[in-house]
PDB file of N, CA and C in Angstrom:
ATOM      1  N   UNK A   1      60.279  82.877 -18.840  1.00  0.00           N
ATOM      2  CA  UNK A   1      59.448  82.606 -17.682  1.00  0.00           C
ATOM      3  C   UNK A   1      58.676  83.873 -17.332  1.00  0.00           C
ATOM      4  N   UNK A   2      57.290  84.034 -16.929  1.00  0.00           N
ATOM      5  CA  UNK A   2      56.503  84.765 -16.698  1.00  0.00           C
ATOM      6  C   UNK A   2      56.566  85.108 -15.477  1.00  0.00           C
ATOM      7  N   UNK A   3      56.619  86.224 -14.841  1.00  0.00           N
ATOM      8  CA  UNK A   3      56.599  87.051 -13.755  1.00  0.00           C
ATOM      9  C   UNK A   3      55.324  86.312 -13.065  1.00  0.00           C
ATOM     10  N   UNK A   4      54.320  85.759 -13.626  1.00  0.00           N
ATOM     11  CA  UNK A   4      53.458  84.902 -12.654  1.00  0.00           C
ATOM     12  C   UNK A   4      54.174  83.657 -12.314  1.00  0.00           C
ATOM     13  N   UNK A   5      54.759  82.871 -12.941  1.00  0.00           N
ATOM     14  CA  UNK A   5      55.208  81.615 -12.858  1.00  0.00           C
ATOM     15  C   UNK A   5      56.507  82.176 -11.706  1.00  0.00           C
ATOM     16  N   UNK A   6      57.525  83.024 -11.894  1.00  0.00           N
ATOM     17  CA  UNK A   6      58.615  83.409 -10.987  1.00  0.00           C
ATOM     18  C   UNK A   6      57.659  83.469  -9.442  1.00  0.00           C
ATOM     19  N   UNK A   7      56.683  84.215  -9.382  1.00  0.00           N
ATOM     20  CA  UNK A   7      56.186  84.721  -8.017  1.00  0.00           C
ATOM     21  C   UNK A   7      55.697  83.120  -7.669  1.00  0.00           C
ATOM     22  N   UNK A   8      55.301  82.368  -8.078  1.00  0.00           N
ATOM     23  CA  UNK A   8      54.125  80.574  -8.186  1.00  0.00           C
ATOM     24  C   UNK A   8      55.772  80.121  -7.332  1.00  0.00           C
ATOM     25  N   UNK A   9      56.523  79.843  -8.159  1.00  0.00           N
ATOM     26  CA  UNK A   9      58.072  79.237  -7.761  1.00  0.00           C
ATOM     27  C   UNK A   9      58.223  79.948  -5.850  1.00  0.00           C
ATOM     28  N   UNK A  10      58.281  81.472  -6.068  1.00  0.00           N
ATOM     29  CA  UNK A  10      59.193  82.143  -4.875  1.00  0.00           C
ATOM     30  C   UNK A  10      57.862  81.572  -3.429  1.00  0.00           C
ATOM     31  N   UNK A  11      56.273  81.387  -3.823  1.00  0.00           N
ATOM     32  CA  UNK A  11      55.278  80.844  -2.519  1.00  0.00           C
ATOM     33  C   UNK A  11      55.798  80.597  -2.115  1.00  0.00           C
ATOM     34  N   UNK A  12      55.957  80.550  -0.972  1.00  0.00           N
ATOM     35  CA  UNK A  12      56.085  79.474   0.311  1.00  0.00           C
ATOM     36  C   UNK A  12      55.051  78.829   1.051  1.00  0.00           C
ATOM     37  N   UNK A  13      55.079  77.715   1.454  1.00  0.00           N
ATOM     38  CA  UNK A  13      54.035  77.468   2.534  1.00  0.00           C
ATOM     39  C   UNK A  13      54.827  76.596   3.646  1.00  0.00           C
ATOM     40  N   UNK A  14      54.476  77.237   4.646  1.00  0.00           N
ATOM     41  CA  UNK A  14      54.586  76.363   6.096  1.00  0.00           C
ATOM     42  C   UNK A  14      54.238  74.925   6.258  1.00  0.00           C
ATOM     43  N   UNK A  15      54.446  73.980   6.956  1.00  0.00           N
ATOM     44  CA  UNK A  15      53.886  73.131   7.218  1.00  0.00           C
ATOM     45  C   UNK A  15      52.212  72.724   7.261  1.00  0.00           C
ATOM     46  N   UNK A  16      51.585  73.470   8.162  1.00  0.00           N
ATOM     47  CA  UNK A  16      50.028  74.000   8.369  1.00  0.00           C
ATOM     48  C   UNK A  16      49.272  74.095   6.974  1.00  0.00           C
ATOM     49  N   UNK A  17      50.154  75.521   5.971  1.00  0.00           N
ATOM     50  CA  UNK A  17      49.266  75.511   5.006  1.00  0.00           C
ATOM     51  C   UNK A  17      49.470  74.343   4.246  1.00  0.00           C
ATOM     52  N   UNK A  18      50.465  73.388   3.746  1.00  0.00           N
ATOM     53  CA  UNK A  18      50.742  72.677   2.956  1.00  0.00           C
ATOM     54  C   UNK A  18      49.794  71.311   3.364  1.00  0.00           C
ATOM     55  N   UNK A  19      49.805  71.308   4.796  1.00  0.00           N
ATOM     56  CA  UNK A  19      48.930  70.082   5.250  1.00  0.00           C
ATOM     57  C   UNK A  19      47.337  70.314   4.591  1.00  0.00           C
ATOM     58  N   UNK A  20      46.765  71.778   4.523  1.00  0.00           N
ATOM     59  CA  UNK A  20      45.251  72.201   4.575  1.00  0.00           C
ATOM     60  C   UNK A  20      45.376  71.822   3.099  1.00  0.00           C
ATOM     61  N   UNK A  21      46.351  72.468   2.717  1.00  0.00           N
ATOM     62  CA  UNK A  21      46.066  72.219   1.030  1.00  0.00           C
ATOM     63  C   UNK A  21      45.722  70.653   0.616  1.00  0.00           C
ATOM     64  N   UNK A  22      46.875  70.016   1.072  1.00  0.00           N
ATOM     65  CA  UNK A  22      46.913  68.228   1.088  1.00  0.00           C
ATOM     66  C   UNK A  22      45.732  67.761   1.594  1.00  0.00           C
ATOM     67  N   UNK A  23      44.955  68.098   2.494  1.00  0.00           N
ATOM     68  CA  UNK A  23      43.856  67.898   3.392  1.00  0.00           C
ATOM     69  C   UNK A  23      44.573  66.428   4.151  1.00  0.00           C
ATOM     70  N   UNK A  24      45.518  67.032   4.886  1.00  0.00           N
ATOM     71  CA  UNK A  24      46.081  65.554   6.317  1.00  0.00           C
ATOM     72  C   UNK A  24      46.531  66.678   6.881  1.00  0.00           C
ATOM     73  N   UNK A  25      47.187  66.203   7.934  1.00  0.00           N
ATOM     74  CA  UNK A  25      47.652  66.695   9.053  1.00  0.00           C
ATOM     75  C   UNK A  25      49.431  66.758   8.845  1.00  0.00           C
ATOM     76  N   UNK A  26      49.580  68.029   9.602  1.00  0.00           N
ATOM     77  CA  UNK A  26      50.850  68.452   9.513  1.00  0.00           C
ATOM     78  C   UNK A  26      52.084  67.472  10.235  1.00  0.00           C
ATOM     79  N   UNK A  27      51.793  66.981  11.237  1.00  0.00           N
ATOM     80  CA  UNK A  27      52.209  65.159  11.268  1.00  0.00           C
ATOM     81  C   UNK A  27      52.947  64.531   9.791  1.00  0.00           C
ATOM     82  N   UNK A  28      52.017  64.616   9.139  1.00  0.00           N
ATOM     83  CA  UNK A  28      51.856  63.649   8.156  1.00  0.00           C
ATOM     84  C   UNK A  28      52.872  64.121   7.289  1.00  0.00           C
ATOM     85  N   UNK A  29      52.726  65.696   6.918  1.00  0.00           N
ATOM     86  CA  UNK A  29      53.734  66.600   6.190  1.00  0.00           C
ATOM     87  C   UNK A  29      55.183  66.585   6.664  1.00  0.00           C
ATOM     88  N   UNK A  30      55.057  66.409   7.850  1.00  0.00           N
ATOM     89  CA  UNK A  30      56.539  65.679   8.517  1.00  0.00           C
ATOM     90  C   UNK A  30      57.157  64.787   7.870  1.00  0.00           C
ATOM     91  N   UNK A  31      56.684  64.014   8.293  1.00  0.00           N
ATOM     92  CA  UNK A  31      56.906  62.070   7.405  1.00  0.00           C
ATOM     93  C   UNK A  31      57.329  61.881   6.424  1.00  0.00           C
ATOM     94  N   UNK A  32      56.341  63.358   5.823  1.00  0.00           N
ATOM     95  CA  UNK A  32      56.901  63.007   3.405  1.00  0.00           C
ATOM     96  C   UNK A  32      58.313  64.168   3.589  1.00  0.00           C
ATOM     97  N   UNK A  33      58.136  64.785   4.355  1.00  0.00           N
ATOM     98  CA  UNK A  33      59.494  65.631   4.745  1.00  0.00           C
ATOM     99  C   UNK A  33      60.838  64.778   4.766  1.00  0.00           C
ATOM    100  N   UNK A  34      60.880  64.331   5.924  1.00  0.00           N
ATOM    101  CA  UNK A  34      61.435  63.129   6.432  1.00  0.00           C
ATOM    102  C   UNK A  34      61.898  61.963   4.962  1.00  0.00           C
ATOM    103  N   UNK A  35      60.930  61.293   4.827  1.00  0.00           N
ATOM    104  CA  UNK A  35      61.066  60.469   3.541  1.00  0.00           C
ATOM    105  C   UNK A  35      61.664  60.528   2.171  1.00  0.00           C
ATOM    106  N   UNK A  36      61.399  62.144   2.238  1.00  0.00           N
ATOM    107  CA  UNK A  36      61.967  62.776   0.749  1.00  0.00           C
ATOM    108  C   UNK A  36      60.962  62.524  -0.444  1.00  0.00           C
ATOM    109  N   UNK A  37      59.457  62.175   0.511  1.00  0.00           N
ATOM    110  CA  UNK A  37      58.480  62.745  -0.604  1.00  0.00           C
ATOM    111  C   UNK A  37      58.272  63.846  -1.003  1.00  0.00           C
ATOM    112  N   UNK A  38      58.391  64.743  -0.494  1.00  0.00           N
ATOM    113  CA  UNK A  38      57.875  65.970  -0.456  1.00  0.00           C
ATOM    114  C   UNK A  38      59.259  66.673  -0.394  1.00  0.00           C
ATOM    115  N   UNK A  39      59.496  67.810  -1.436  1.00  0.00           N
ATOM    116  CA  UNK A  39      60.797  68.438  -1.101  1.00  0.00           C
ATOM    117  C   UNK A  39      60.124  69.973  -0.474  1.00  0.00           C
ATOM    118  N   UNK A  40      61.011  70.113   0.555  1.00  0.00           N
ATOM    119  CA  UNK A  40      61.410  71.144   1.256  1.00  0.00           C
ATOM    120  C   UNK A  40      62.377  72.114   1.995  1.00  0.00           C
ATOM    121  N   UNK A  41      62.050  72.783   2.316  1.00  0.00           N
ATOM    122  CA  UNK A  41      63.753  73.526   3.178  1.00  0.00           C
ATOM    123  C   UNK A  41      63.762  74.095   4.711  1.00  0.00           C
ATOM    124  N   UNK A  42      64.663  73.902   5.407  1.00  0.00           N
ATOM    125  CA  UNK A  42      64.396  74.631   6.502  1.00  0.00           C
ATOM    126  C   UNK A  42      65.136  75.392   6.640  1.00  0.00           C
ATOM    127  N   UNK A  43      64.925  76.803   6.624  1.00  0.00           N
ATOM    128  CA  UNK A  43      65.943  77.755   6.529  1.00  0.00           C
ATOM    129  C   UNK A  43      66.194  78.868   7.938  1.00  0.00           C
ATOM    130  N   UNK A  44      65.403  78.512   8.732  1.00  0.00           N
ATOM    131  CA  UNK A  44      65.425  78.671  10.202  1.00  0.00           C
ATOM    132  C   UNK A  44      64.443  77.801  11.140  1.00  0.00           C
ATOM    133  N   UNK A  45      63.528  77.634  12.151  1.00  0.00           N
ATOM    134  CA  UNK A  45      63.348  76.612  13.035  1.00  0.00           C
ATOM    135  C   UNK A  45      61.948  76.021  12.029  1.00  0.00           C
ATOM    136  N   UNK A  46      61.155  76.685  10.781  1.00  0.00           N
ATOM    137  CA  UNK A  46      60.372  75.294  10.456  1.00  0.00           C
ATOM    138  C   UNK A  46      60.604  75.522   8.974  1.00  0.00           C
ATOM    139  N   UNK A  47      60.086  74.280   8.629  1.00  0.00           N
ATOM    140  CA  UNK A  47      59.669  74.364   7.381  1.00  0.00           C
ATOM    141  C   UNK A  47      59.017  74.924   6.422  1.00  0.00           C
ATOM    142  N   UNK A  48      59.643  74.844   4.860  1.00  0.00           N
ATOM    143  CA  UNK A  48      58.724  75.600   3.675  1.00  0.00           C
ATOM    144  C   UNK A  48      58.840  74.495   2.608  1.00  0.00           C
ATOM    145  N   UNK A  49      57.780  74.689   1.787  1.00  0.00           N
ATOM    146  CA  UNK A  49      57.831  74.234   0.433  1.00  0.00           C
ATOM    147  C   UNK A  49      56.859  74.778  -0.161  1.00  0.00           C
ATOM    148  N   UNK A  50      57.310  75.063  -1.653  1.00  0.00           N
ATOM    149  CA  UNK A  50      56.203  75.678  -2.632  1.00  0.00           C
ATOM    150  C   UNK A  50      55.286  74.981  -3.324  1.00  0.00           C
ATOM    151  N   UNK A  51      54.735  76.126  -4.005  1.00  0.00           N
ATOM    152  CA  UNK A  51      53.865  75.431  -4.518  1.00  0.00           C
ATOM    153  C   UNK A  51      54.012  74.408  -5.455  1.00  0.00           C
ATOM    154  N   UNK A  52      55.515  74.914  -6.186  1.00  0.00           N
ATOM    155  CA  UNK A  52      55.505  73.810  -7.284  1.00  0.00           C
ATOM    156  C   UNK A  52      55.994  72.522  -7.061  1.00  0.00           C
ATOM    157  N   UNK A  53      56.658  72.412  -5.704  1.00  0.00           N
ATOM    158  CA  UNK A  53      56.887  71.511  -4.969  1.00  0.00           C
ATOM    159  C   UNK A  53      55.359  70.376  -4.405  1.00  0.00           C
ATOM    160  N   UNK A  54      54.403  71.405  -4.086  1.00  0.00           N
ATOM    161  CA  UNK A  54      53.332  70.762  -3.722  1.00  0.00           C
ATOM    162  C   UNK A  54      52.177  70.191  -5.059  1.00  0.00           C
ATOM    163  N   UNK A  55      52.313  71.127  -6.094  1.00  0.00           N
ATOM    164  CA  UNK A  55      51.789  70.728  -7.946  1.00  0.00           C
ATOM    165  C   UNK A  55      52.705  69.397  -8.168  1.00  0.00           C
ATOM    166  N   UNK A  56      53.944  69.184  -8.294  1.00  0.00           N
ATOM    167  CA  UNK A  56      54.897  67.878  -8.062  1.00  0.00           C
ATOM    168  C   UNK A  56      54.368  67.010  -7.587  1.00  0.00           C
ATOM    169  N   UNK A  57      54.216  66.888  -6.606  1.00  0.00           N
ATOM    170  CA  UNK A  57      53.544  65.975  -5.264  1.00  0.00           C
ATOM    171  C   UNK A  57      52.323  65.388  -5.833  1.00  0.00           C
ATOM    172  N   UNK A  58      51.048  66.184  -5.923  1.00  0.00           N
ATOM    173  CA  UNK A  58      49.879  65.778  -6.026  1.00  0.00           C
ATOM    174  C   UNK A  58      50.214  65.359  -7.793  1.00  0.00           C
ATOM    175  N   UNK A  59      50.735  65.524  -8.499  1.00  0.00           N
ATOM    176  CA  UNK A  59      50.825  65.363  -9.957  1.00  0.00           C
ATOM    177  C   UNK A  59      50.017  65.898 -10.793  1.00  0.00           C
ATOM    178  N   UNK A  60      50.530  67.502 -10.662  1.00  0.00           N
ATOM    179  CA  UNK A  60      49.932  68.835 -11.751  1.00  0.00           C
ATOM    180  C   UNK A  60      48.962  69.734 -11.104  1.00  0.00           C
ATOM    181  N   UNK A  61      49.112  70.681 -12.060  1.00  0.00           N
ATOM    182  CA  UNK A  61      48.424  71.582 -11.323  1.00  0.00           C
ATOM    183  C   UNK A  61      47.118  71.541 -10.967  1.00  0.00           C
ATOM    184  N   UNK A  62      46.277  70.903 -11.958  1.00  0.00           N
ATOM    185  CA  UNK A  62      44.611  70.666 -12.135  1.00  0.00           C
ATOM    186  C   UNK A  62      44.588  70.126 -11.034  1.00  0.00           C
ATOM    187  N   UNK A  63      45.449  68.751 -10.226  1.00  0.00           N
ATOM    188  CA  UNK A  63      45.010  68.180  -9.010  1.00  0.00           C
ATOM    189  C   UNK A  63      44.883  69.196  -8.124  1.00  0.00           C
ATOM    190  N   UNK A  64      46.170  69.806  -8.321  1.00  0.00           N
ATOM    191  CA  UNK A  64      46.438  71.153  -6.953  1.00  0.00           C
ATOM    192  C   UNK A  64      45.348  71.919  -7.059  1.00  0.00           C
ATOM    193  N   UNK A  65      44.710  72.537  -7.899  1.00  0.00           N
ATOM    194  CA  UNK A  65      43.935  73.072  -8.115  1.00  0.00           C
ATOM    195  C   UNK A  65      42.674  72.824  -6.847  1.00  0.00           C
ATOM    196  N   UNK A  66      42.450  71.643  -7.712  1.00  0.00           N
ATOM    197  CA  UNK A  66      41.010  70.955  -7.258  1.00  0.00           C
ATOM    198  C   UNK A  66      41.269  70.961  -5.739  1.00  0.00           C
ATOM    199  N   UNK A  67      42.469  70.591  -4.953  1.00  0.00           N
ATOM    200  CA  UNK A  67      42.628  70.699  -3.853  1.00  0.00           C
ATOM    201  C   UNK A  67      42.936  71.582  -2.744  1.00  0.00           C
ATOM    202  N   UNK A  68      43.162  73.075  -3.563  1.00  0.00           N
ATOM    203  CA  UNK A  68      43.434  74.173  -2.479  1.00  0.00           C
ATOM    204  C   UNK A  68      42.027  75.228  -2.990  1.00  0.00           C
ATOM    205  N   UNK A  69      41.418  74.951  -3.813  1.00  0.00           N
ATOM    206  CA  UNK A  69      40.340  75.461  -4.455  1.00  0.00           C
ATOM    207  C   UNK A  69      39.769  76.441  -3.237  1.00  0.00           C
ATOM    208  N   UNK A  70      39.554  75.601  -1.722  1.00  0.00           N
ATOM    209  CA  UNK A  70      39.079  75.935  -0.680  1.00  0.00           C
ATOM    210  C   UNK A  70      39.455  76.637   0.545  1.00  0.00           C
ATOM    211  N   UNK A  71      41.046  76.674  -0.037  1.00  0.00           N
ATOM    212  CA  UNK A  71      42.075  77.054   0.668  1.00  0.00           C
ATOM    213  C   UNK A  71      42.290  78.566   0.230  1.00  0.00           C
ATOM    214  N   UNK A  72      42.014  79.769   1.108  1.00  0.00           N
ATOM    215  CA  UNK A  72      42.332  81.135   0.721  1.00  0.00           C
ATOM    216  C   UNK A  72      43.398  81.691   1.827  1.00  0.00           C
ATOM    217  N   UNK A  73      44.799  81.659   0.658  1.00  0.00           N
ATOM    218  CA  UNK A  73      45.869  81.938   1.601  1.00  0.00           C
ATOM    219  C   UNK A  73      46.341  83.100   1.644  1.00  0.00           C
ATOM    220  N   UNK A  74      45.425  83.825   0.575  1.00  0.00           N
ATOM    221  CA  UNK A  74      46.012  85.664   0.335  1.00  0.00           C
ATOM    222  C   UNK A  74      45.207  86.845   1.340  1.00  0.00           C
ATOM    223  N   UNK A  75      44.456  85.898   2.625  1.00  0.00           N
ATOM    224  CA  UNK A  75      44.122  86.688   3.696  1.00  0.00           C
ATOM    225  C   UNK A  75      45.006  86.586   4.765  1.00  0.00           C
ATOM    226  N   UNK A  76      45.977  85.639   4.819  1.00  0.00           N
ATOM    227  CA  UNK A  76      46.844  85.186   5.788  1.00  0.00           C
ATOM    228  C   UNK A  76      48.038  85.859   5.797  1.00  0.00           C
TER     229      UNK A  76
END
């Protein structure tokens, strides 16, 4: 495993970013929470899930891609 792929795995995203990426509302990121669409963890009062959790979801990376394309999270 590649030291890029280890750091891709360790992302995190909050609720907020995971919704912007998805383009819905963090509501919504609840729900697939809730449902056990979406895997995540809460390891104090909110939520995380990664990226490869969120590449999973949308089905691969090219989707993910196309969908956070707009999303710049390395100023945050």
């Amino acid at each position: 495993m590649s030291t890029t792929d280890t750091v891709e795995k360790k992302r995190k995203f909050i609720v907020s970013e995971a919704a912007a990426v998805l383009d819905i509302t963090p509501q919504t990121v609840y729900r697939m929470i809730e449902r056990d669409e979406l895997d995540a963890l809460k390891p104090g009062q909110s939520y995380t899930t990664t990226r490869s959790h969120l590449r999973e979801y949308v089905g691969g990376e090219e989707a993910l891609e196309d969908l956070d394309a707009a999303v710049d999270f390395d100023e945050a």
